[in-house]
PDB file of N, CA and C in Angstrom:
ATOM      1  N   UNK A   1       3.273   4.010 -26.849  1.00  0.00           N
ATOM      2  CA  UNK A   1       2.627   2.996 -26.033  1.00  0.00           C
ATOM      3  C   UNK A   1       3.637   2.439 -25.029  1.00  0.00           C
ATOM      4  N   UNK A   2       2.998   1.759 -23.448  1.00  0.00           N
ATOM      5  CA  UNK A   2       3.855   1.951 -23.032  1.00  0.00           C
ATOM      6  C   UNK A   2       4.295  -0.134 -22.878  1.00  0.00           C
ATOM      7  N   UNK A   3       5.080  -0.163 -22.509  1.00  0.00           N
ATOM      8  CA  UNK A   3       5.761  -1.382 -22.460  1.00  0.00           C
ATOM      9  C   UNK A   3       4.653  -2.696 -21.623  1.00  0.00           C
ATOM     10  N   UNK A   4       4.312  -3.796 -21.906  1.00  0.00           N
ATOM     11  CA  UNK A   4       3.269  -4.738 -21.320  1.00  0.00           C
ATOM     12  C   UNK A   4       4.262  -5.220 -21.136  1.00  0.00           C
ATOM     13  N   UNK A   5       3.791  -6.408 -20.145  1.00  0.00           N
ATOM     14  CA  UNK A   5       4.812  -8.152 -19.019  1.00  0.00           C
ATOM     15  C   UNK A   5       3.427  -8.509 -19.326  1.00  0.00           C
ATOM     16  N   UNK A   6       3.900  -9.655 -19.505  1.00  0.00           N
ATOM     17  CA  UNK A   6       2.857 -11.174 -19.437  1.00  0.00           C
ATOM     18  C   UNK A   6       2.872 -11.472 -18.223  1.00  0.00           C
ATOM     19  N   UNK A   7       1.840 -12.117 -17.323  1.00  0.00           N
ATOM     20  CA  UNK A   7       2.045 -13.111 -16.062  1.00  0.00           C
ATOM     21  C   UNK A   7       3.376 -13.479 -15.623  1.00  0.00           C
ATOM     22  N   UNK A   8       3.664 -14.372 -16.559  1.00  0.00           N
ATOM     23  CA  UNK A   8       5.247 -15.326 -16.721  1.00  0.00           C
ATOM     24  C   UNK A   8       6.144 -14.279 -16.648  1.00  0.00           C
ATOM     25  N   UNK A   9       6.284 -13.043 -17.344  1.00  0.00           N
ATOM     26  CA  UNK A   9       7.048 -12.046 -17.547  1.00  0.00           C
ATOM     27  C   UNK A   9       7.765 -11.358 -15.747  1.00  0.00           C
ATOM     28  N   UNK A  10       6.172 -11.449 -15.825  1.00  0.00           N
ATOM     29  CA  UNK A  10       6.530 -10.586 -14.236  1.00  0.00           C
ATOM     30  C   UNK A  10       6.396 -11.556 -13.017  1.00  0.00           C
ATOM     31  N   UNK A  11       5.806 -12.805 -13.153  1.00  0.00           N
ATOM     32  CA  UNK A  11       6.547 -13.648 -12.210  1.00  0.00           C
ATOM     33  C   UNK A  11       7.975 -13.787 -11.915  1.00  0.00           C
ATOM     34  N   UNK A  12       8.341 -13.769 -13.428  1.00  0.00           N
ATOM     35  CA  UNK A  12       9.928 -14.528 -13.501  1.00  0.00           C
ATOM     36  C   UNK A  12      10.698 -12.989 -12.606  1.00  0.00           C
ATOM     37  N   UNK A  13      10.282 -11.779 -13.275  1.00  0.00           N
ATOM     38  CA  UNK A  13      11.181 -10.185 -12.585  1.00  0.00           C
ATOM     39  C   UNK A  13      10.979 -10.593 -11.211  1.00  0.00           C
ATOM     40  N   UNK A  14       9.563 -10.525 -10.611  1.00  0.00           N
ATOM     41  CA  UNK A  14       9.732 -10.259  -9.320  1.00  0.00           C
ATOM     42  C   UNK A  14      10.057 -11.777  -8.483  1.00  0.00           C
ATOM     43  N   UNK A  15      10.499 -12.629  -9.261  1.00  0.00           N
ATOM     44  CA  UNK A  15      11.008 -14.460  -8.481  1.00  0.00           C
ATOM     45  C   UNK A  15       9.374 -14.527  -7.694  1.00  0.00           C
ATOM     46  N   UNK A  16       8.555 -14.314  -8.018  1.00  0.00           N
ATOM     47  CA  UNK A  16       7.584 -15.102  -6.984  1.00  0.00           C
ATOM     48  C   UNK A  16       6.340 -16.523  -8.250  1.00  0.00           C
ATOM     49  N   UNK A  17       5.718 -16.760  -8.069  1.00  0.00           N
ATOM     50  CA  UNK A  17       4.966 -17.198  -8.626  1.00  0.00           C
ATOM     51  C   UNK A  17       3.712 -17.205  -9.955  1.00  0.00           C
ATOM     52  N   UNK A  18       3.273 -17.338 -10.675  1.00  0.00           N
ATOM     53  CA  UNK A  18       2.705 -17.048 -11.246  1.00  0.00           C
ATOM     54  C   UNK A  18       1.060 -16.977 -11.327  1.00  0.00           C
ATOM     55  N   UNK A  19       1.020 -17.844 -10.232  1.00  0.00           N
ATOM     56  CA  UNK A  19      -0.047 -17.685  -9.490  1.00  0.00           C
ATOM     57  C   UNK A  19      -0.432 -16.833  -8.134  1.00  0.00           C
ATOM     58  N   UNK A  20       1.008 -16.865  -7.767  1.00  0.00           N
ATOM     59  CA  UNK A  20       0.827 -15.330  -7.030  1.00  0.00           C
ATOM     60  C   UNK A  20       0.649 -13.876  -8.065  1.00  0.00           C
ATOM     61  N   UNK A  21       1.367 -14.180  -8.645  1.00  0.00           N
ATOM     62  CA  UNK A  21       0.784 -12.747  -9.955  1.00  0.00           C
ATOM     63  C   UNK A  21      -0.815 -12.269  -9.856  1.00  0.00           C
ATOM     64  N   UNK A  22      -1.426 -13.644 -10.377  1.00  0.00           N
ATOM     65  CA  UNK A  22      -3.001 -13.659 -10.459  1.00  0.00           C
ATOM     66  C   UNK A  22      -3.488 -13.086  -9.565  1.00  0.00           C
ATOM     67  N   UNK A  23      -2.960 -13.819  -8.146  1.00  0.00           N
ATOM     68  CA  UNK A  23      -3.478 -13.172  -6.880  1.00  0.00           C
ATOM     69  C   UNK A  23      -3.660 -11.786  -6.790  1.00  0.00           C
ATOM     70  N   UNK A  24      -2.374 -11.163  -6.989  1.00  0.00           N
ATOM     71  CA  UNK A  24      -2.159  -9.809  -6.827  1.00  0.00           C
ATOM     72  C   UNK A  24      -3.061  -9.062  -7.487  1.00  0.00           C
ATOM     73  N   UNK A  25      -2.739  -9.552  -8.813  1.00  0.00           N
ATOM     74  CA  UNK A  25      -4.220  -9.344  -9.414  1.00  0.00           C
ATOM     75  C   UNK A  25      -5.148  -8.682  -9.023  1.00  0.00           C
ATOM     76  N   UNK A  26      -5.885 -10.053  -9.013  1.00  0.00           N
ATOM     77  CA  UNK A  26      -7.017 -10.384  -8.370  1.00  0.00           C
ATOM     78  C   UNK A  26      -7.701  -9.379  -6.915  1.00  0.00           C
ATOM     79  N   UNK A  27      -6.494  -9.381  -6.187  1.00  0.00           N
ATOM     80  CA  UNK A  27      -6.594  -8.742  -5.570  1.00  0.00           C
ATOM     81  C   UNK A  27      -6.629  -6.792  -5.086  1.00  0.00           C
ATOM     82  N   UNK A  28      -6.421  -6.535  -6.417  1.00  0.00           N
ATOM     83  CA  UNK A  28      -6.146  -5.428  -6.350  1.00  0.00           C
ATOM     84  C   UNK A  28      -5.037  -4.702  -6.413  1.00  0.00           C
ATOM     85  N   UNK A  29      -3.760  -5.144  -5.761  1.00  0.00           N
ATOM     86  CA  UNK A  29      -2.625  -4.852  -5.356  1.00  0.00           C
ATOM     87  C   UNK A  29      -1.825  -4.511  -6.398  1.00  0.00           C
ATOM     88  N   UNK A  30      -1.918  -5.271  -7.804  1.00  0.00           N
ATOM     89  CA  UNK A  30      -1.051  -5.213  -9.149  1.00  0.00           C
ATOM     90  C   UNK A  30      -2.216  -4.673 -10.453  1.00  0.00           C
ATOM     91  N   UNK A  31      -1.920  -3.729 -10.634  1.00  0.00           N
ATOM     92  CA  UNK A  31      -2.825  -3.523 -12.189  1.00  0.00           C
ATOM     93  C   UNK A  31      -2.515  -4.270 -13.527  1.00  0.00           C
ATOM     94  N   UNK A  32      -3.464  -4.605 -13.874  1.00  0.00           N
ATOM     95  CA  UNK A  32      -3.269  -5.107 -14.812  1.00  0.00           C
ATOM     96  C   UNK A  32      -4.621  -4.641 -15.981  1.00  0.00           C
ATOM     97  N   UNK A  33      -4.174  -5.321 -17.233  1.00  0.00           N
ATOM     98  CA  UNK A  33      -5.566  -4.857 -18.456  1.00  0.00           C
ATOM     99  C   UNK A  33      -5.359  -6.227 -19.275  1.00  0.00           C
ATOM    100  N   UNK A  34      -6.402  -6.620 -19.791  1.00  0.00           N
ATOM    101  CA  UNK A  34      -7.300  -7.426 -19.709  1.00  0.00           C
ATOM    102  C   UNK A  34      -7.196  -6.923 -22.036  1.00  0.00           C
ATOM    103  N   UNK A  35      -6.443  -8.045 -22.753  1.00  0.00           N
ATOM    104  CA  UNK A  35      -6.593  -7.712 -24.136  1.00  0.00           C
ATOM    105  C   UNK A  35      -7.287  -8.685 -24.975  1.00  0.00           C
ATOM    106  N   UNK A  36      -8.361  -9.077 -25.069  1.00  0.00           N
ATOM    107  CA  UNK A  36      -9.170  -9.967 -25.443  1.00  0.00           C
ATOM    108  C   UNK A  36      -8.878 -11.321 -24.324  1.00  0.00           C
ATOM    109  N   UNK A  37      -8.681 -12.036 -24.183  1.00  0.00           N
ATOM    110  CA  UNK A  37      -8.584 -12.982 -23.304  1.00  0.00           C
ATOM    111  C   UNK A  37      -7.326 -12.919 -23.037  1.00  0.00           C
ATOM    112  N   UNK A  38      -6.179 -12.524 -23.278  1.00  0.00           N
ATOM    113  CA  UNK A  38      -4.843 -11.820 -22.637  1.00  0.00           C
ATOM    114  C   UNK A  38      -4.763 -10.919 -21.268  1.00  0.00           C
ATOM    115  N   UNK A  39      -4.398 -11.745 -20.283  1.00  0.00           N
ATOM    116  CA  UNK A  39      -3.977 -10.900 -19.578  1.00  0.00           C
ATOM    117  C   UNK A  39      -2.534  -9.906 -19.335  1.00  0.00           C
ATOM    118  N   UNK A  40      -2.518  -8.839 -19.147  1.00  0.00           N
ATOM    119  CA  UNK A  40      -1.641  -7.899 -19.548  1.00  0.00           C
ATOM    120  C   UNK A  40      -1.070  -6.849 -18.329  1.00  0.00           C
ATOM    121  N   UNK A  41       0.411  -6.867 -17.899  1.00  0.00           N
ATOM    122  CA  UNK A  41       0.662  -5.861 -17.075  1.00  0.00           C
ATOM    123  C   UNK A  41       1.542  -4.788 -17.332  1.00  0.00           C
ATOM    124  N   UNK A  42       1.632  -3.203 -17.112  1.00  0.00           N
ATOM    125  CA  UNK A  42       1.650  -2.392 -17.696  1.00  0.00           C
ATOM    126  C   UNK A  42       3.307  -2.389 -16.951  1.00  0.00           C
ATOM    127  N   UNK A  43       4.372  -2.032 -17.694  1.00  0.00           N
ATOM    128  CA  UNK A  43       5.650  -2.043 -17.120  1.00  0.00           C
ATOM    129  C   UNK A  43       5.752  -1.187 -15.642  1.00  0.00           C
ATOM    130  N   UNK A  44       5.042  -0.344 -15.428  1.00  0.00           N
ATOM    131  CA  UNK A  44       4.750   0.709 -14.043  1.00  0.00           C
ATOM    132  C   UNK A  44       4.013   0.675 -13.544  1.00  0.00           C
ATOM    133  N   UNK A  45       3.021  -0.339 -13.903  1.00  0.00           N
ATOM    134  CA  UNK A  45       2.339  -1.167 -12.541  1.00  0.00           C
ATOM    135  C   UNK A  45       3.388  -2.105 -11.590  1.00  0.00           C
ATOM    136  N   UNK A  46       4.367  -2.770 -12.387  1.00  0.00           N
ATOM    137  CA  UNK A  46       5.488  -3.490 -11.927  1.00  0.00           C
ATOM    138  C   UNK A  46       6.104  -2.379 -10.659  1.00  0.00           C
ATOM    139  N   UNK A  47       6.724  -1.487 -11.306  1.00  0.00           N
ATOM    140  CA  UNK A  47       7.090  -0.621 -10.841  1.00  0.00           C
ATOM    141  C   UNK A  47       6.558  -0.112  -9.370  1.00  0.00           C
ATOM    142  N   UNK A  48       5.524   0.059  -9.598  1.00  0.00           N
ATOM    143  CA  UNK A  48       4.445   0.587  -8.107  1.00  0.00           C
ATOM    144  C   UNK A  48       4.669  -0.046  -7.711  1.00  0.00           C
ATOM    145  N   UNK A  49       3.907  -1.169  -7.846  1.00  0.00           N
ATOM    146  CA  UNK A  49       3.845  -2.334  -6.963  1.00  0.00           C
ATOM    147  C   UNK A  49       5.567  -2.648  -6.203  1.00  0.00           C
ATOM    148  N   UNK A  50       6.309  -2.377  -6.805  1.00  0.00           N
ATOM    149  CA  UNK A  50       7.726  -2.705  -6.105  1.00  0.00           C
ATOM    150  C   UNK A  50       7.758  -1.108  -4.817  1.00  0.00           C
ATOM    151  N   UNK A  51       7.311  -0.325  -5.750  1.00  0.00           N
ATOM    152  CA  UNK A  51       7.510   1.009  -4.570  1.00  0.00           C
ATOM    153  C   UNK A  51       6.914   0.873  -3.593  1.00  0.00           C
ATOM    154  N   UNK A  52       5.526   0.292  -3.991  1.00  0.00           N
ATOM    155  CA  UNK A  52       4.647   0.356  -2.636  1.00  0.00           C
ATOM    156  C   UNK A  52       4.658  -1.099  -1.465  1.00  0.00           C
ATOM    157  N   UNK A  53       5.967  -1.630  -1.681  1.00  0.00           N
ATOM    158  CA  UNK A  53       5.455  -3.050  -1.323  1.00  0.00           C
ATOM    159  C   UNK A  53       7.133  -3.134  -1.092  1.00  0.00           C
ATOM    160  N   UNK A  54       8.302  -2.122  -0.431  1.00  0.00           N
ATOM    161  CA  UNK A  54       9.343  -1.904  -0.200  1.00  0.00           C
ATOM    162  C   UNK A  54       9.696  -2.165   0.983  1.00  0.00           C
ATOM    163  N   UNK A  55      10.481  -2.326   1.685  1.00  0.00           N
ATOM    164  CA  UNK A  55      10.804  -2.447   2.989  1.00  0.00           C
ATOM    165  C   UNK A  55      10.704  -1.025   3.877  1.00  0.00           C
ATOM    166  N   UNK A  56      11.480  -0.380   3.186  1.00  0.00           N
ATOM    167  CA  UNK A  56      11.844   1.141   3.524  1.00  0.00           C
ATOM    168  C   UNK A  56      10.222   1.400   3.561  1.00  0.00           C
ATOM    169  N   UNK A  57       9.469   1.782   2.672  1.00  0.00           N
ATOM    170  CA  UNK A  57       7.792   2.221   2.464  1.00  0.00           C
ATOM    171  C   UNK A  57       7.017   1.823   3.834  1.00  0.00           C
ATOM    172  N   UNK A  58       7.273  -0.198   4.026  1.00  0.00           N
ATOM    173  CA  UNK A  58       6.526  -0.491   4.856  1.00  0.00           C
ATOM    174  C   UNK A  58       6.944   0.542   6.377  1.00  0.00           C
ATOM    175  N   UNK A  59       7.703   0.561   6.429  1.00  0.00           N
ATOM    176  CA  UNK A  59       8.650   1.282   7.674  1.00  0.00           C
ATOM    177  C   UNK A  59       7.831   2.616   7.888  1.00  0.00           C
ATOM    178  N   UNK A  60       8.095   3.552   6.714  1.00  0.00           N
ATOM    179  CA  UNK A  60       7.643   4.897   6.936  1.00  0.00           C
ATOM    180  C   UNK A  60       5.919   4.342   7.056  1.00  0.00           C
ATOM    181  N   UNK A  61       5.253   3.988   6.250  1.00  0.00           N
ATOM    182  CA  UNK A  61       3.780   3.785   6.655  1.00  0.00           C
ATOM    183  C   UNK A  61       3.966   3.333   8.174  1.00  0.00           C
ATOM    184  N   UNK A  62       4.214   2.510   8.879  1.00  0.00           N
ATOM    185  CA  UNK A  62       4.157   2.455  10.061  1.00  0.00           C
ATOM    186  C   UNK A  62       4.106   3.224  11.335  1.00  0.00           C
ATOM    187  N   UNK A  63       5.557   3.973  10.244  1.00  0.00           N
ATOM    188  CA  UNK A  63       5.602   5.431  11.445  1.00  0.00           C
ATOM    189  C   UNK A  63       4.965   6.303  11.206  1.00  0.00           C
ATOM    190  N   UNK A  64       3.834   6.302  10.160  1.00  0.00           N
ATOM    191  CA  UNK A  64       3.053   7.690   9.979  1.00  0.00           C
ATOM    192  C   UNK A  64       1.709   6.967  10.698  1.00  0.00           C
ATOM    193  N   UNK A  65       1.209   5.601  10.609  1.00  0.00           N
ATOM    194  CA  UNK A  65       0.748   5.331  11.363  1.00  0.00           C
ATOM    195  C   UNK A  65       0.577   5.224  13.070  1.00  0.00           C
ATOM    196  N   UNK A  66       1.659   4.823  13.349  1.00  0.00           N
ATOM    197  CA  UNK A  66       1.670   5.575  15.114  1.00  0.00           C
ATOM    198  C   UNK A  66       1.638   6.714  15.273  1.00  0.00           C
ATOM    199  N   UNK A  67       1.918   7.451  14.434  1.00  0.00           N
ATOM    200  CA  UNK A  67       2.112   9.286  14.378  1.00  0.00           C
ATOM    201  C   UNK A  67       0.797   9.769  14.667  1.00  0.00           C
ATOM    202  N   UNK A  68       0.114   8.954  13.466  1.00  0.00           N
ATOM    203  CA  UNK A  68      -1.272   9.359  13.519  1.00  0.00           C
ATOM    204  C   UNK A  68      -2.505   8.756  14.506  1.00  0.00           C
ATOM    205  N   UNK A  69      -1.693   7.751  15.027  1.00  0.00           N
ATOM    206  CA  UNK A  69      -2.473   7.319  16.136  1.00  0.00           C
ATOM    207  C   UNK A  69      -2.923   8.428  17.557  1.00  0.00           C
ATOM    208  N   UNK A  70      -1.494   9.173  17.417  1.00  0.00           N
ATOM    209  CA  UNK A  70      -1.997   9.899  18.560  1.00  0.00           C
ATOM    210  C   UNK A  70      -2.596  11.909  18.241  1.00  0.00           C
ATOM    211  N   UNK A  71      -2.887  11.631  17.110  1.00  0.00           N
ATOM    212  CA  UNK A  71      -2.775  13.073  16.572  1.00  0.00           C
ATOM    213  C   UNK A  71      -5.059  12.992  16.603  1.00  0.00           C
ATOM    214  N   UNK A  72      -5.445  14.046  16.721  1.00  0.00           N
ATOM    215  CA  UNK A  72      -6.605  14.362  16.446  1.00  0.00           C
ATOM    216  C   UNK A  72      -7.171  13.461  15.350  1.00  0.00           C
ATOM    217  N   UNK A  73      -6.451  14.282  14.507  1.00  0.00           N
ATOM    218  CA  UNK A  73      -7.222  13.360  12.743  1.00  0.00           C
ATOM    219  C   UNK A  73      -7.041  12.012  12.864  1.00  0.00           C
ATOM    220  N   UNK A  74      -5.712  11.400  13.634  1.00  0.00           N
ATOM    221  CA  UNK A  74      -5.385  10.075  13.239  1.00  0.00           C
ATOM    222  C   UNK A  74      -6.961   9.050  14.453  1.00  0.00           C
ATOM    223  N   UNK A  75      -6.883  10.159  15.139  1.00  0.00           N
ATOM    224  CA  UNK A  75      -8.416   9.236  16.177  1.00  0.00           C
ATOM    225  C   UNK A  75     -10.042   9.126  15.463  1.00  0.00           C
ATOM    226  N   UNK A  76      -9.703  10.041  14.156  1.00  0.00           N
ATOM    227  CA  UNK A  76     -11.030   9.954  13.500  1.00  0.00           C
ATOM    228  C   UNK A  76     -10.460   9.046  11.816  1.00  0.00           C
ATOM    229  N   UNK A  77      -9.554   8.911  11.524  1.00  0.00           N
ATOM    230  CA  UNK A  77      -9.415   8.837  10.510  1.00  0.00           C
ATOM    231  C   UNK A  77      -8.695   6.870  10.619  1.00  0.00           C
ATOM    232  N   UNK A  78      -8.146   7.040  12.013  1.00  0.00           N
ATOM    233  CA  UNK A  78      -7.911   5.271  12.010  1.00  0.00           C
ATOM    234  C   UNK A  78      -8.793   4.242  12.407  1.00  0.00           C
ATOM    235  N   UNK A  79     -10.255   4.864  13.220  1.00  0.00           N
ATOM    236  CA  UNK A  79     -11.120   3.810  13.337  1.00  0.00           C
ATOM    237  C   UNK A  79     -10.979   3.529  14.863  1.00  0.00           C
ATOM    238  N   UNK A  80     -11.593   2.653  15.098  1.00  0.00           N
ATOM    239  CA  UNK A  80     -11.868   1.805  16.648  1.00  0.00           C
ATOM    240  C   UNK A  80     -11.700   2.634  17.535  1.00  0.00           C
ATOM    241  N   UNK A  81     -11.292   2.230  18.986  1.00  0.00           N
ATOM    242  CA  UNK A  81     -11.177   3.114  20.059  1.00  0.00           C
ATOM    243  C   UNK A  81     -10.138   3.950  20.036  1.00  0.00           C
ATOM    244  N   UNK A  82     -10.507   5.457  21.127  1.00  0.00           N
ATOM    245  CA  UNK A  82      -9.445   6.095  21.467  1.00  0.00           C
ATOM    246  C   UNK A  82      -8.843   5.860  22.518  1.00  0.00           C
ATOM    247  N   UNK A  83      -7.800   5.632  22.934  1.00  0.00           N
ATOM    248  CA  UNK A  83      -6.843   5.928  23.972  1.00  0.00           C
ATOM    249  C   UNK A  83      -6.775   6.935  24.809  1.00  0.00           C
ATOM    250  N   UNK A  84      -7.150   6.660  26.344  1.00  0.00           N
ATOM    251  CA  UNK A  84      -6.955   8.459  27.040  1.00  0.00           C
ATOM    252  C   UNK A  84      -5.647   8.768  26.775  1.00  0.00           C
ATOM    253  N   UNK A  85      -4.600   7.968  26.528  1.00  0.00           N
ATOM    254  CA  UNK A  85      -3.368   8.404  26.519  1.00  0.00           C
ATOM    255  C   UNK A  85      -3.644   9.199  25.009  1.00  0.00           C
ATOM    256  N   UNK A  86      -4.178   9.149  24.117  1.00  0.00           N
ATOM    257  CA  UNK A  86      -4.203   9.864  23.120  1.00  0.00           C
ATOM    258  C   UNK A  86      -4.774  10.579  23.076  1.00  0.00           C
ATOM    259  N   UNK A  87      -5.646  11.044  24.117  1.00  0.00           N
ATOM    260  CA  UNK A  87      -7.193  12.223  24.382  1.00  0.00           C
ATOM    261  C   UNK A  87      -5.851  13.063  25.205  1.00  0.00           C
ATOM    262  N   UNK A  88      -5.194  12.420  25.747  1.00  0.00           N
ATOM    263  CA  UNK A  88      -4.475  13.807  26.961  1.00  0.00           C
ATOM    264  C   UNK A  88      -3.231  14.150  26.064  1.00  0.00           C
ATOM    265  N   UNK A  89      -2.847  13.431  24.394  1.00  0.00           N
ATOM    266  CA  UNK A  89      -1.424  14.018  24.185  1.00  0.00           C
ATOM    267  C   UNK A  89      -2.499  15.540  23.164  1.00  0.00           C
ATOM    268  N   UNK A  90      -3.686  14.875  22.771  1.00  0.00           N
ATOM    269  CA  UNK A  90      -4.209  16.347  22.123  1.00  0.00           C
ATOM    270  C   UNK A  90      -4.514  17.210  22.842  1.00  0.00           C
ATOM    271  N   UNK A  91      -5.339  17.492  24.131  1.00  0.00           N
ATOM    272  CA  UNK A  91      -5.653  18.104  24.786  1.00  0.00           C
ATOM    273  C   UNK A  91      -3.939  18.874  25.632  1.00  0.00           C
ATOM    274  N   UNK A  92      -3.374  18.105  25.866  1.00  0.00           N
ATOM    275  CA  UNK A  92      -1.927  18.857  25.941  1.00  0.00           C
ATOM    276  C   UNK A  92      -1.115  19.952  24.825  1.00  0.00           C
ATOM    277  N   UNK A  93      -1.471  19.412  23.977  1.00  0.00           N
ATOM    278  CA  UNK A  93      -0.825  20.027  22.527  1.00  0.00           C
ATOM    279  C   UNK A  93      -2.279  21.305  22.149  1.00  0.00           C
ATOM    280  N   UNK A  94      -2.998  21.090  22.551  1.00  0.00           N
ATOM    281  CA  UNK A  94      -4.490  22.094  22.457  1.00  0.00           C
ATOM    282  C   UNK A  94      -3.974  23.315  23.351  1.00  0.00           C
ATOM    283  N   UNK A  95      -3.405  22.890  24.801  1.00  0.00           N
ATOM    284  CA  UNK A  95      -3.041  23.980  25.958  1.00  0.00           C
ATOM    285  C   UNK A  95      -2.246  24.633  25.348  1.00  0.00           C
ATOM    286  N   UNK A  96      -1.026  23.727  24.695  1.00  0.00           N
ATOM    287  CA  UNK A  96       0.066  24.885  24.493  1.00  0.00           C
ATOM    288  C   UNK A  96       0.014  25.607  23.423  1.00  0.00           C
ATOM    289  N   UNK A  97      -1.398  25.705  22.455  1.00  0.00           N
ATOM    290  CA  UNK A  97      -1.541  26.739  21.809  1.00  0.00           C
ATOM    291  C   UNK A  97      -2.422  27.943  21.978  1.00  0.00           C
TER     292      UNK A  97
END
């Protein structure tokens, strides 16, 4: 079995709040399980949540995000408008194949 943190547990690791815990929670962002009226977090939910919520991480998501801003998939797959500047870098990259 693998290792549980209490609320308090993993407030105190990550220095933030314990009501930010909940939040996270709450929100989706932190897994947690639920042991009769115990709330419970799994030692590598901690974990994720630190990987995915990194400085370095935020960085590369960013740059795969502009990446994909101008790429085909990234004009169907990010939503809202396209950019002609992003219609002429595919249609350029279309010629030279």
């Amino acid at each position: 079995m693998q290792n549980v943190l209490t609320p308090d547990e993993v407030a105190t690791r990550l220095k933030i709040s314990k009501k930010t815990v909940f939040r996270l929670i709450e929100s989706g962002r932190l897994r947690a399980i639920r042991i009769t009226r115990a709330i419970r977090i799994p030692e590598d939910a901690v974990q994720e949540f630190i990987g995915e919520n990194s400085v370095s991480n935020a960085k590369n998501q960013q740059r795969k995000l502009s990446e994909a801003k101008f790429s085909l998939e990234g004009m169907f797959t990010e939503g809202g408008s396209i950019s002609k500047e992003a219609i002429d870098k595919v249609i350029a990259e279309w010629e030279r194949e």
